[in-house]
C-alpha atoms as a PDB file:
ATOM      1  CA  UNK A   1       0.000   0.000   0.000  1.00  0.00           C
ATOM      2  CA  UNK A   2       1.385   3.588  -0.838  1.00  0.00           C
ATOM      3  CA  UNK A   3       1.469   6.051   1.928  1.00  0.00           C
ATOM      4  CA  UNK A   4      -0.498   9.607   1.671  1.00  0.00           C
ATOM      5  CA  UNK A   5       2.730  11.930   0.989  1.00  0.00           C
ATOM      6  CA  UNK A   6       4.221   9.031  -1.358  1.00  0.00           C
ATOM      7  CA  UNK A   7       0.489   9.211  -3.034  1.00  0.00           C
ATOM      8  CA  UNK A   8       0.834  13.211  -2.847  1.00  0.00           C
ATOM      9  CA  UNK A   9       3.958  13.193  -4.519  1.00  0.00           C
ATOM     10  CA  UNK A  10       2.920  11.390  -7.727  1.00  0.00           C
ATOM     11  CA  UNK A  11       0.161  13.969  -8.074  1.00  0.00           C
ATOM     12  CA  UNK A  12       0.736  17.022 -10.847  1.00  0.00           C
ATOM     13  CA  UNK A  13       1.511  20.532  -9.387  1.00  0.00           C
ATOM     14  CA  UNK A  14      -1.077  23.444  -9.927  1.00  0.00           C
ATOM     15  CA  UNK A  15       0.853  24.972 -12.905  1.00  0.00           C
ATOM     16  CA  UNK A  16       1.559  21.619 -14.602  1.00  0.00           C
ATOM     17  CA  UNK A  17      -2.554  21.180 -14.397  1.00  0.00           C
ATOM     18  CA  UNK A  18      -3.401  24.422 -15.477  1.00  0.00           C
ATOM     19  CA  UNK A  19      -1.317  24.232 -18.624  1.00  0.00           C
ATOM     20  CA  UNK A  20      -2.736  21.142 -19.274  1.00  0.00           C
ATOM     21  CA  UNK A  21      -6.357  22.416 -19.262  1.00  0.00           C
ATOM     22  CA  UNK A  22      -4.923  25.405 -21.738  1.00  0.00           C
ATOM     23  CA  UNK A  23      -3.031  22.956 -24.128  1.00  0.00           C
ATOM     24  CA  UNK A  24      -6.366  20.499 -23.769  1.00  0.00           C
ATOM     25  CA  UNK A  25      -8.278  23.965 -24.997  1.00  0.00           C
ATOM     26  CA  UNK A  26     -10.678  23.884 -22.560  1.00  0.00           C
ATOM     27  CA  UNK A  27     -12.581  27.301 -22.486  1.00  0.00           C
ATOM     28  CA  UNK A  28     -11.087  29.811 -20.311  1.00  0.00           C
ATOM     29  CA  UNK A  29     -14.533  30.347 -18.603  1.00  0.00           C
ATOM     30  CA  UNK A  30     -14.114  26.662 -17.757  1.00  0.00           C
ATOM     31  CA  UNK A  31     -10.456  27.119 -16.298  1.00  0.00           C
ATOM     32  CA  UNK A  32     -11.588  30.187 -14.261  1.00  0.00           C
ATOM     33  CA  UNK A  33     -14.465  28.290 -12.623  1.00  0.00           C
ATOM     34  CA  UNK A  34     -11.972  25.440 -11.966  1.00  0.00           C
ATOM     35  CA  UNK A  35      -9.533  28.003 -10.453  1.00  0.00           C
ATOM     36  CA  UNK A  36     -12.736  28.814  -8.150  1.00  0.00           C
ATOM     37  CA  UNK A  37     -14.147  25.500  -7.361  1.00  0.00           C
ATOM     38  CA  UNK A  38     -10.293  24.876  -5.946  1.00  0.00           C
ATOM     39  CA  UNK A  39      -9.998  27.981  -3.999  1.00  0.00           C
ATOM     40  CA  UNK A  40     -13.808  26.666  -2.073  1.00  0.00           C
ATOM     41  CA  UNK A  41     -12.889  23.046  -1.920  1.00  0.00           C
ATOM     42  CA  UNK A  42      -9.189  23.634  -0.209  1.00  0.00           C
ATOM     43  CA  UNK A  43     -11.622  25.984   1.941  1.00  0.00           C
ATOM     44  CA  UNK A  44     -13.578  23.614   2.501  1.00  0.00           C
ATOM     45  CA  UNK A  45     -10.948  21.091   3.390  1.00  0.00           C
ATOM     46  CA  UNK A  46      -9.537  23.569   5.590  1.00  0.00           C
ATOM     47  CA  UNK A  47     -12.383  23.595   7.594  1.00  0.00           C
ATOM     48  CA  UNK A  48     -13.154  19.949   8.715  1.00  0.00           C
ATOM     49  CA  UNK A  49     -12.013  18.826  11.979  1.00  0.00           C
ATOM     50  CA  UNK A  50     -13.087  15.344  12.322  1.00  0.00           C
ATOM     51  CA  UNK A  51     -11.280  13.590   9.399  1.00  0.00           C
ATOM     52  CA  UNK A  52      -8.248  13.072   7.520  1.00  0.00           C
ATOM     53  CA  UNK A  53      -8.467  14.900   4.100  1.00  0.00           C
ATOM     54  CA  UNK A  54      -5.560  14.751   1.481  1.00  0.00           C
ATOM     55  CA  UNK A  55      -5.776  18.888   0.145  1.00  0.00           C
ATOM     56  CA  UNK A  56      -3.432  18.580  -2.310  1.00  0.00           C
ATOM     57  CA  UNK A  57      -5.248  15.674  -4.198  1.00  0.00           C
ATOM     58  CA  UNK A  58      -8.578  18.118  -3.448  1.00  0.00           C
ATOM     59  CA  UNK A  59      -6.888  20.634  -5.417  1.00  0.00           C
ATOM     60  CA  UNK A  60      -5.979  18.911  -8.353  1.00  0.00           C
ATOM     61  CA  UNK A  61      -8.923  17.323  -8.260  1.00  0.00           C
ATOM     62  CA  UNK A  62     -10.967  20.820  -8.450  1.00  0.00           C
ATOM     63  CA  UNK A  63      -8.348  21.931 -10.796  1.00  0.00           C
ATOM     64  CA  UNK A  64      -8.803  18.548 -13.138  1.00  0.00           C
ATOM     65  CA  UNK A  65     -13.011  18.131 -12.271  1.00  0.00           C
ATOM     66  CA  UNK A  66     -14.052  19.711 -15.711  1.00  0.00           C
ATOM     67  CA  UNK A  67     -11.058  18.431 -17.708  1.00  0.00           C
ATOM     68  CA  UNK A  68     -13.821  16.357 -19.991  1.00  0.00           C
ATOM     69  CA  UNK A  69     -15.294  19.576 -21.253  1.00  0.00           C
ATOM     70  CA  UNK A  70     -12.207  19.446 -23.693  1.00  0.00           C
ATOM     71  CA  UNK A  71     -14.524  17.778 -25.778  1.00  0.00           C
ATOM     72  CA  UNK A  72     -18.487  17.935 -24.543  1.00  0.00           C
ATOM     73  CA  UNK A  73     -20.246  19.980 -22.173  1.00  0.00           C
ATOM     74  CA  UNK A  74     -23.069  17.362 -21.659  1.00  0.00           C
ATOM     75  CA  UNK A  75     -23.375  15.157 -18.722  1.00  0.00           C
ATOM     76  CA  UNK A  76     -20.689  13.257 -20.310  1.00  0.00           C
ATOM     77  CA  UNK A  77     -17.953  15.295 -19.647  1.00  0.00           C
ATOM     78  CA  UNK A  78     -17.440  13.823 -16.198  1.00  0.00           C
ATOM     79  CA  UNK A  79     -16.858  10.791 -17.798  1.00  0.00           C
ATOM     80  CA  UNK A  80     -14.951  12.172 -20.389  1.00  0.00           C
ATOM     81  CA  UNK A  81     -12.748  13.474 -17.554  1.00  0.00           C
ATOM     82  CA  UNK A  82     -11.834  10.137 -15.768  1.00  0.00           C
ATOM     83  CA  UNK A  83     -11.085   8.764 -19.699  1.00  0.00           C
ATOM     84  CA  UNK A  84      -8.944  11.509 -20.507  1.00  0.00           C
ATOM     85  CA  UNK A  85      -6.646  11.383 -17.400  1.00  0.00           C
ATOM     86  CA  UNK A  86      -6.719   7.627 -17.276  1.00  0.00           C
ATOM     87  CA  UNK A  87      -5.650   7.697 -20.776  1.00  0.00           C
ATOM     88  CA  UNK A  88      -2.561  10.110 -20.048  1.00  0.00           C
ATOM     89  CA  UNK A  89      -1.603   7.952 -16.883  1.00  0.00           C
ATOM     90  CA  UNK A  90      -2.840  10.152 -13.643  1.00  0.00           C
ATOM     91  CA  UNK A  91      -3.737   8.088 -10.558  1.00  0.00           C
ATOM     92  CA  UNK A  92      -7.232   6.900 -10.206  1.00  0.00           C
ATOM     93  CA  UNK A  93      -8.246   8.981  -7.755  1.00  0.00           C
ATOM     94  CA  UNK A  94      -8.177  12.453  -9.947  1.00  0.00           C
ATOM     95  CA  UNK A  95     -10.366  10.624 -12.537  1.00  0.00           C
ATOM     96  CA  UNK A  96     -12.803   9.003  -9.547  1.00  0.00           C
ATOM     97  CA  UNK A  97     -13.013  13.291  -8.644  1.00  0.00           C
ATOM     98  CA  UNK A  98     -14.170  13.491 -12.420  1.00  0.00           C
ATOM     99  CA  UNK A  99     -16.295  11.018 -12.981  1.00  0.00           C
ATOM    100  CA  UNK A 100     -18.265  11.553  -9.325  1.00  0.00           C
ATOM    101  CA  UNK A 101     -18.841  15.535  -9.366  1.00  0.00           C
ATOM    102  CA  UNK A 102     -21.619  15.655 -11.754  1.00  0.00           C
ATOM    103  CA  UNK A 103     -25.163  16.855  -9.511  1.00  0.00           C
ATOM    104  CA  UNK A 104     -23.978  14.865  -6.362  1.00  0.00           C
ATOM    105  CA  UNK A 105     -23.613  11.716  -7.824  1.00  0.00           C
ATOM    106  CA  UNK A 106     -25.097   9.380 -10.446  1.00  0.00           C
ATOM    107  CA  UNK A 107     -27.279   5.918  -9.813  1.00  0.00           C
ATOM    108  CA  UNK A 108     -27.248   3.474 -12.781  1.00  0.00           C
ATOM    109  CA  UNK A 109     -30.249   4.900 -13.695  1.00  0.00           C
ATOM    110  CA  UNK A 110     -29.708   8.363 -14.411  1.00  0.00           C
ATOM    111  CA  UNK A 111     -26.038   7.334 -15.915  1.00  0.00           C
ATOM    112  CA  UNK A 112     -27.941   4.970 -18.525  1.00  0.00           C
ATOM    113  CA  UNK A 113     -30.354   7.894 -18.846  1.00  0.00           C
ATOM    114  CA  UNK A 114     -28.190  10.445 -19.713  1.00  0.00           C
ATOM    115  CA  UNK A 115     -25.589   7.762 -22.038  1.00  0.00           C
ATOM    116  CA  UNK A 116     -23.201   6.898 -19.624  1.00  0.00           C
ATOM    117  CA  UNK A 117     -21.978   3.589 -18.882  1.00  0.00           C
ATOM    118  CA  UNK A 118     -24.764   1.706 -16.628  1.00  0.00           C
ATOM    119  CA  UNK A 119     -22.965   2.325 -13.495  1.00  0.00           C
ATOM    120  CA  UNK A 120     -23.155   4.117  -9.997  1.00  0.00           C
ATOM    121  CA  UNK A 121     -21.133   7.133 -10.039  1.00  0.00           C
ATOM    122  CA  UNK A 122     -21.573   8.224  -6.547  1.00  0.00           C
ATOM    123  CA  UNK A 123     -18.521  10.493  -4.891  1.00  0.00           C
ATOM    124  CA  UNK A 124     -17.593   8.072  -2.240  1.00  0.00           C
ATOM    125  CA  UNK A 125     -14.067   9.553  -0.362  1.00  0.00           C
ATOM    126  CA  UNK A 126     -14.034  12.596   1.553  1.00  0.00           C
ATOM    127  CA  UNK A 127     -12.089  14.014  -1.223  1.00  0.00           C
ATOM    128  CA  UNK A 128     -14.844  13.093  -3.981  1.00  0.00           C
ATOM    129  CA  UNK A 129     -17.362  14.865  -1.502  1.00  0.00           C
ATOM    130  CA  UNK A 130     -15.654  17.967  -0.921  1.00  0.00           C
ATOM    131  CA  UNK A 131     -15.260  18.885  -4.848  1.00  0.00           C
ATOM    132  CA  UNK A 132     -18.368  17.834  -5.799  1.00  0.00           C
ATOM    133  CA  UNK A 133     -19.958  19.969  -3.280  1.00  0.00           C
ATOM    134  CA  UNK A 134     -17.509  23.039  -3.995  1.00  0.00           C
ATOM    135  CA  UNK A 135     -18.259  22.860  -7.937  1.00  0.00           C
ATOM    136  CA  UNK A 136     -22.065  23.554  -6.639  1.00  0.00           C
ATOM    137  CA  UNK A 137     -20.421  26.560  -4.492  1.00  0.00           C
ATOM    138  CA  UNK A 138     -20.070  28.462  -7.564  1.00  0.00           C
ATOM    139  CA  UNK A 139     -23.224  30.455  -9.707  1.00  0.00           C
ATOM    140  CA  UNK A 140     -22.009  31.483 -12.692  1.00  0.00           C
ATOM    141  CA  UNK A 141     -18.086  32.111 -11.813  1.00  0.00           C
ATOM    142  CA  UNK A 142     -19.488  34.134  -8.725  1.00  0.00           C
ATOM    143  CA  UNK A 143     -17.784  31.758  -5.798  1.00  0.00           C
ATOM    144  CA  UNK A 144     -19.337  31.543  -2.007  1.00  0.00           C
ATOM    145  CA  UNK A 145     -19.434  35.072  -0.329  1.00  0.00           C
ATOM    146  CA  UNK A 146     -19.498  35.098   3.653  1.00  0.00           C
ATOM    147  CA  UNK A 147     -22.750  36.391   3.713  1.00  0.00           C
ATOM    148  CA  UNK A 148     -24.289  33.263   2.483  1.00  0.00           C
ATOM    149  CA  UNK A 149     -24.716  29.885   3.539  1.00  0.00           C
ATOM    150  CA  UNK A 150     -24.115  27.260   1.814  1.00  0.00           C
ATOM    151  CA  UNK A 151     -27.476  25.716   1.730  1.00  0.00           C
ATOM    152  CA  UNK A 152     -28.408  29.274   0.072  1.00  0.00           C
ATOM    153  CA  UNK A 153     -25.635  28.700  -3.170  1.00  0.00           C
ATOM    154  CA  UNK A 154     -27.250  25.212  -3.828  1.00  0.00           C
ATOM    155  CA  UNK A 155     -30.489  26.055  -3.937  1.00  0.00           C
ATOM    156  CA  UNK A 156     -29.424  28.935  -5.977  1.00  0.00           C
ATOM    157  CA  UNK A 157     -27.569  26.657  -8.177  1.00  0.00           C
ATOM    158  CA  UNK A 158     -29.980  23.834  -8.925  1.00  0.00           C
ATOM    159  CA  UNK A 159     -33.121  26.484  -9.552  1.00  0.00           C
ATOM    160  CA  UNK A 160     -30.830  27.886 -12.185  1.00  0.00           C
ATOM    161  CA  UNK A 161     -30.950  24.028 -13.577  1.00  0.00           C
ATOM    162  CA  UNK A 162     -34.932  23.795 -12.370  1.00  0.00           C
ATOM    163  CA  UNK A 163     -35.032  27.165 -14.442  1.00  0.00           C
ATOM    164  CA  UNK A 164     -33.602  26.157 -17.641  1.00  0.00           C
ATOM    165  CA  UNK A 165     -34.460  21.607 -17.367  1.00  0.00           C
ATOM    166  CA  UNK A 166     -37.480  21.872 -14.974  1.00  0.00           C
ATOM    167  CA  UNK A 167     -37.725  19.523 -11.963  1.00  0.00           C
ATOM    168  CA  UNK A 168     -36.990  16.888 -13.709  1.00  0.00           C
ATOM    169  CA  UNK A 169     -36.477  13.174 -11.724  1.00  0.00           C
ATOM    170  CA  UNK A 170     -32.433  13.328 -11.814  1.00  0.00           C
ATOM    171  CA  UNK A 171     -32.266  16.994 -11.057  1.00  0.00           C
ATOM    172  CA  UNK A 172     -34.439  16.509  -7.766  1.00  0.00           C
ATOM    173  CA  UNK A 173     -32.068  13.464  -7.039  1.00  0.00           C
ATOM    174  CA  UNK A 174     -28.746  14.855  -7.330  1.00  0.00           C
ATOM    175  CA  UNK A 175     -30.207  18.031  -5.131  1.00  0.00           C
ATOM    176  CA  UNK A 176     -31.200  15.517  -2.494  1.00  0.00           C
ATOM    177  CA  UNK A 177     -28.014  14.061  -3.424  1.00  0.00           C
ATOM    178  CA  UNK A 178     -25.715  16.999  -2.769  1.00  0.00           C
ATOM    179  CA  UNK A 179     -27.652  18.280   0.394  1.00  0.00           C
ATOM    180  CA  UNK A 180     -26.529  14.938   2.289  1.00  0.00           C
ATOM    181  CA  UNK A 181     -22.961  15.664   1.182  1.00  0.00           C
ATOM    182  CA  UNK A 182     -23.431  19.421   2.237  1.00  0.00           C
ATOM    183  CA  UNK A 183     -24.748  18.304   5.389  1.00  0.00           C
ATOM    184  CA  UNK A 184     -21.930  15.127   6.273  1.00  0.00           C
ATOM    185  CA  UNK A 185     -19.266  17.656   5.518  1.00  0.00           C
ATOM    186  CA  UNK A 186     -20.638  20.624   7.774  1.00  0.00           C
ATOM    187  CA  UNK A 187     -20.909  17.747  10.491  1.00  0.00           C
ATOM    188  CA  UNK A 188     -16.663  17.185  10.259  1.00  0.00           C
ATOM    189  CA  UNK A 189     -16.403  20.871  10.166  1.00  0.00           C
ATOM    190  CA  UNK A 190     -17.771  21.039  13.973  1.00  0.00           C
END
């Protein structure tokens, strides 16, 4: 078994990551809300108490979440995401962090719904959790101000989605989804 900081240590720096996602030509809107899902989930990860949580793998992982929108903006591009850095040899947690931050989590159902592999793709590590939830901190590149709560930005966030999709079945899922998340990680902050 690896240890965390020999784990840590085969894990990209910030600039190598960034350049990536510009050489990938992911849109710059994209790699700014990246940049901002980071600065919330290290934040975040800051914050908890009551658990161990590897930040530097959080921050890649914010930094890399999106990476699939290289080439679709659909729900596949968490999917996408795990392929891509699979493909070019990152460690399976960064692509887990991909394929897991998509409205809370996935069931089989939705995934087959949508035309992903038939699969669960719940966020399962602390890690998973605390990205997912921070990409949901963010309302059109406008991050988490400390004058609102968090449960505030996600119901912001998924009427935007109710707004544009309706309250559709895997909308009203992943918000149920993301609130249990919100509410396990605000229970290791204490």
């Amino acid at each position: 078994m690896v240890k965390e900081e020999e784990f840590t240590s085969l894990l990209p720096d910030r600039e190598f990551v960034l350049e990536l996602l510009k050489n990938l030509d992911v849109p710059y809107s994209v790699r700014r809300h990246s940049v901002q899902v980071a600065e919330i989930a290290i934040d975040i990860a800051n914050k908890i108490k009551g658990a161990k949580v590897n930040k530097k793998l959080v921050e890649i992982g914010a930094l890399l979440h999106d990476i699939g929108r290289a080439s679709t903006h659909g729900f596949g591009h968490a999917f996408m995401g795990g392929k891509i850095l699979r493909e070019r040899g990152f460690p399976e947690e960064l692509a887990r962090i991909c394929e897991t931050h998509i409205l809370g989590g996935l069931d089989k159902e939705d995934a087959k719904s949508v035309g992903l592999p038939e699969k669960d793709f719940y966020p399962v590590t602390l890690e998973e959790k605390i990205v997912c939830l921070a990409d949901k901190l963010t309302v059109k590149s406008r991050q988490i101000s400390v004058n609102e709560s968090i449960s505030k930005l996600i119901n912001k966030r998924f009427q935007i989605w109710f707004n544009k999709y309706g309250k559709s079945k895997i909308l009203l899922k992943g918000k149920e989804r993301i609130e249990k998340i919100q509410k396990e990680i605000e229970d290791l902050m204490q």
